[in-house]
N, C-alpha and C. Protein backbone atom coordinates (compact mmCIF):
# COMPACT_ATOMS: atom_id res chain seq x y z
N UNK A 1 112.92 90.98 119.55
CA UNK A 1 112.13 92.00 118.87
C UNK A 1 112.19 91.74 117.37
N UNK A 2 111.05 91.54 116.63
CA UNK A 2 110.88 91.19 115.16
C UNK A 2 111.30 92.36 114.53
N UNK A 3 112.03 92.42 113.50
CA UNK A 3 112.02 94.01 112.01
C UNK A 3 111.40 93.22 111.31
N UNK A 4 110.86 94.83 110.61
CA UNK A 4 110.21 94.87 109.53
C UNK A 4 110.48 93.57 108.13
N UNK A 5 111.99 92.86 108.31
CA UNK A 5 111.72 92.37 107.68
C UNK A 5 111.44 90.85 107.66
N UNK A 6 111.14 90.68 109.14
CA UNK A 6 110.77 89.16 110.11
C UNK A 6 108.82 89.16 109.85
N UNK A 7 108.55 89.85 109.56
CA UNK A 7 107.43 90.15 109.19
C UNK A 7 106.91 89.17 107.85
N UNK A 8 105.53 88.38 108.16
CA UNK A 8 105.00 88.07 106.04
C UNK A 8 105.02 88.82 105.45
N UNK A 9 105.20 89.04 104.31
CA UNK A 9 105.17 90.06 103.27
C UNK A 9 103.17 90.07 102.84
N UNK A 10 102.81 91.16 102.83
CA UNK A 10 101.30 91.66 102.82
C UNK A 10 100.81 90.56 100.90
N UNK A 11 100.34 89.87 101.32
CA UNK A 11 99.49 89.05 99.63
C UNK A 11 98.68 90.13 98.81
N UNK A 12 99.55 90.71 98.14
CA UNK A 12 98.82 91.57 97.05
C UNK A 12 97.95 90.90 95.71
N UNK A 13 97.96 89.53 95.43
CA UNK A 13 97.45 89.07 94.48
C UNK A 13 95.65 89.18 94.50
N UNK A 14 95.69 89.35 95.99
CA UNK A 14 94.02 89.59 96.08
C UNK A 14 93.39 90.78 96.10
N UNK A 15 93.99 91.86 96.31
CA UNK A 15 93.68 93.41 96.06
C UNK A 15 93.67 93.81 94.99
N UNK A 16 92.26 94.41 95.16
CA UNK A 16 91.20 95.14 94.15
C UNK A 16 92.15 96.38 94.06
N UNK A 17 91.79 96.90 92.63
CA UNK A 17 92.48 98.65 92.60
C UNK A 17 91.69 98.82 93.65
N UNK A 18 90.71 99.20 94.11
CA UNK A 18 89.76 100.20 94.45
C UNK A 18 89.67 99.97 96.08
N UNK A 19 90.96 98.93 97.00
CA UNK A 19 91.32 98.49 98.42
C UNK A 19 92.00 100.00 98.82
N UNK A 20 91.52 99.53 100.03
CA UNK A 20 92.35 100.73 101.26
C UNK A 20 93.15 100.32 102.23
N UNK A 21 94.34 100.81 101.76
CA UNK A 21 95.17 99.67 103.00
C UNK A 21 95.57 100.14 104.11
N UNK A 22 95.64 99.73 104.96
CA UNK A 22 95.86 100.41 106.31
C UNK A 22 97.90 100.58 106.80
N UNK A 23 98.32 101.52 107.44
CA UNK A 23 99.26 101.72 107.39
C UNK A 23 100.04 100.72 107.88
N UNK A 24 99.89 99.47 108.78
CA UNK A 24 100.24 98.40 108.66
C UNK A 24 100.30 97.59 107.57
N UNK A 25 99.50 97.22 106.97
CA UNK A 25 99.47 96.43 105.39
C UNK A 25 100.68 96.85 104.51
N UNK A 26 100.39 98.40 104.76
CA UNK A 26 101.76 99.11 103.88
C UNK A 26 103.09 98.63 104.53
N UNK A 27 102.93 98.65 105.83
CA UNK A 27 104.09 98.43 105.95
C UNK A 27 104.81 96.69 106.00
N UNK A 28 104.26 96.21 106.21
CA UNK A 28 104.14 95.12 105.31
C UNK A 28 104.76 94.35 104.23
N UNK A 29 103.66 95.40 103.15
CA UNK A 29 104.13 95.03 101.93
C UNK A 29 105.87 95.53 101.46
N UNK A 30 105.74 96.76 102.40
CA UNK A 30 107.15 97.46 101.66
C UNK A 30 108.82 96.89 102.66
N UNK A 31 107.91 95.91 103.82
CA UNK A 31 108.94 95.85 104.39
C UNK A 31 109.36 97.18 105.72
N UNK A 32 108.72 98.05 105.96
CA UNK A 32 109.47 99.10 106.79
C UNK A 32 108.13 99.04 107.55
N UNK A 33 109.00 100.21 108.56
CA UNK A 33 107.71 99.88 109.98
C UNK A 33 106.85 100.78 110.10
N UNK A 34 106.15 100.64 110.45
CA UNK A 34 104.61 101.67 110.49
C UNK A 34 105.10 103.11 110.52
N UNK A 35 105.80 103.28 111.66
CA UNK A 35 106.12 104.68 111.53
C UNK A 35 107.06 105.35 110.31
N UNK A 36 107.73 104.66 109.35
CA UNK A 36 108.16 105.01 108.39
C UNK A 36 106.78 105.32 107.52
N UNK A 37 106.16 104.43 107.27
CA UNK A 37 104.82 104.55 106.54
C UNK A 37 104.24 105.59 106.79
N UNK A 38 103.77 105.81 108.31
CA UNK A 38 103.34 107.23 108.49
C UNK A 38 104.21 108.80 108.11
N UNK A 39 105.39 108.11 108.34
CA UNK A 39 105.81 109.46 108.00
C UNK A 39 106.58 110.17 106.50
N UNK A 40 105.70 109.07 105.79
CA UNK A 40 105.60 109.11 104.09
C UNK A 40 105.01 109.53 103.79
N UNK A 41 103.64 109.14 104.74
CA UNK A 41 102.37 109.29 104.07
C UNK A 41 101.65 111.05 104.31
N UNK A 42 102.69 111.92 104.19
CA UNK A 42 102.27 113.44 103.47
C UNK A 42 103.45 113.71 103.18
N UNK A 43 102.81 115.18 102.62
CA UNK A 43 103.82 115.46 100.92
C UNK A 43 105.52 115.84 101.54
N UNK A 44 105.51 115.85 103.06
CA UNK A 44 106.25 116.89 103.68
C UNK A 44 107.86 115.68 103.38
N UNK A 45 107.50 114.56 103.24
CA UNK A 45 108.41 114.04 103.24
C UNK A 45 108.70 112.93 102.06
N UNK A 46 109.90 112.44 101.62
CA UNK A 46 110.14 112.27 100.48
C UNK A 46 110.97 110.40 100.60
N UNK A 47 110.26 109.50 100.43
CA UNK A 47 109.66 109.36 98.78
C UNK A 47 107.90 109.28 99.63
N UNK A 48 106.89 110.08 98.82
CA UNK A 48 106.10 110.69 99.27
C UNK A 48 104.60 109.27 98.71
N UNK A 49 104.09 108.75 99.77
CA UNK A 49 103.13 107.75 99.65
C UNK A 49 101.49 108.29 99.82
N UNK A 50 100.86 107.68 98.69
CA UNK A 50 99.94 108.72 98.50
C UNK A 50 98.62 107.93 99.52
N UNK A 51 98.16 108.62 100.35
CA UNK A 51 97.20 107.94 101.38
C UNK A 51 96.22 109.29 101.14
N UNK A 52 95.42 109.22 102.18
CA UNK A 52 93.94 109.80 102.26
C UNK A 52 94.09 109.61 104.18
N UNK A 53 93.10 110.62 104.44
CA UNK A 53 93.12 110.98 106.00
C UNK A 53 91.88 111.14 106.23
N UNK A 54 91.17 109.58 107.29
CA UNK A 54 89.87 109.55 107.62
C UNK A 54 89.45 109.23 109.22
N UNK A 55 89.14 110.78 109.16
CA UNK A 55 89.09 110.71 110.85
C UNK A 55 90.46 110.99 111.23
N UNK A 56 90.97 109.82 112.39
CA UNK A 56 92.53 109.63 112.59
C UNK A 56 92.97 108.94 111.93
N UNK A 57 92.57 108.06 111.21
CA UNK A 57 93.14 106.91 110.72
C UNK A 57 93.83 107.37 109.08
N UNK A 58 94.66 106.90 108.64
CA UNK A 58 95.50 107.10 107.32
C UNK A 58 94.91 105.55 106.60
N UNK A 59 94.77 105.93 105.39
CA UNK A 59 94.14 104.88 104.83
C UNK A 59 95.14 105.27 102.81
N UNK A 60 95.66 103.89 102.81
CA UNK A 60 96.25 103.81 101.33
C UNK A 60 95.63 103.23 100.42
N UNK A 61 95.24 104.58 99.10
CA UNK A 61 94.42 103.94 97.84
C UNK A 61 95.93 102.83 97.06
N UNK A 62 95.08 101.14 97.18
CA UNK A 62 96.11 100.45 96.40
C UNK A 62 96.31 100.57 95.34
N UNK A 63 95.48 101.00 94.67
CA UNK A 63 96.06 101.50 93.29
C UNK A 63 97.21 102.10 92.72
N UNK A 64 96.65 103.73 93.50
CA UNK A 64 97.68 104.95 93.76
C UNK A 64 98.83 104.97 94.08
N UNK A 65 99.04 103.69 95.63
CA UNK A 65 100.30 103.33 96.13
C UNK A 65 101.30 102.23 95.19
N UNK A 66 100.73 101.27 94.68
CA UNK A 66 101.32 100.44 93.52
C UNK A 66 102.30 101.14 92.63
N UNK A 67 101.13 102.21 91.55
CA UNK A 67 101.71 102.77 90.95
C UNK A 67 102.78 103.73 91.64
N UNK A 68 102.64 104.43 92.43
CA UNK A 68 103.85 105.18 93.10
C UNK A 68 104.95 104.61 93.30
N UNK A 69 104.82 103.55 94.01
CA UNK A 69 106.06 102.19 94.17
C UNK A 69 106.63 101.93 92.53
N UNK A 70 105.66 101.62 91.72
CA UNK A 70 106.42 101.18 90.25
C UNK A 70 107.63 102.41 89.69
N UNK A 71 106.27 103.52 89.90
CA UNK A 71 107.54 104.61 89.61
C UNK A 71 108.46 104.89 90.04
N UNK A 72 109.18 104.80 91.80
CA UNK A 72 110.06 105.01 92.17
C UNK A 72 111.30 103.64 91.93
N UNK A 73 110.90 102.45 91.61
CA UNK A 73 111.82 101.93 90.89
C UNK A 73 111.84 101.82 89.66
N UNK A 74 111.43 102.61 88.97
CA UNK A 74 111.37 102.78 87.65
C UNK A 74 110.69 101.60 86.72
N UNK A 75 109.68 101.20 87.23
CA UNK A 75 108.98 100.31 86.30
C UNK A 75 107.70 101.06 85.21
């Protein structure tokens, strides 16, 4: 069974601010597994990943999420 961190790491050099990433991609990029992602992605839980809700699907503004990530390690 692969973890999250047997996984490629998601190629951010090609994302536009203005990409929507899907809760896989996120998880991905951050290393943790989808269901961590999902259960970031509202305010109810903390460190809190800022997505959008279309239809069923959860969708992450890359922008929004970048910067959120910078801030929680203090960049």
């Amino acid at each position: 069974m692969s973890t999250p961190a047997d996984r490629p790491r998601l190629d951010t050099s090609k994302l536009r601010d203005d990409d929507m990433l899907t809760v896989n991609q996120v998880a991905d990029w951050l290393l943790m597994s989808p269901d961590w992602v999902r259960a970031h992605s509202n305010k109810n839980r903390e460190p809190y990943l800022p997505s959008v809700k279309l239809g069923n699907q959860r969708r992450f503004p890359w922008r929004l999420l970048r910067e959120r990530v910078n801030e929680l390690m203090g960049l």
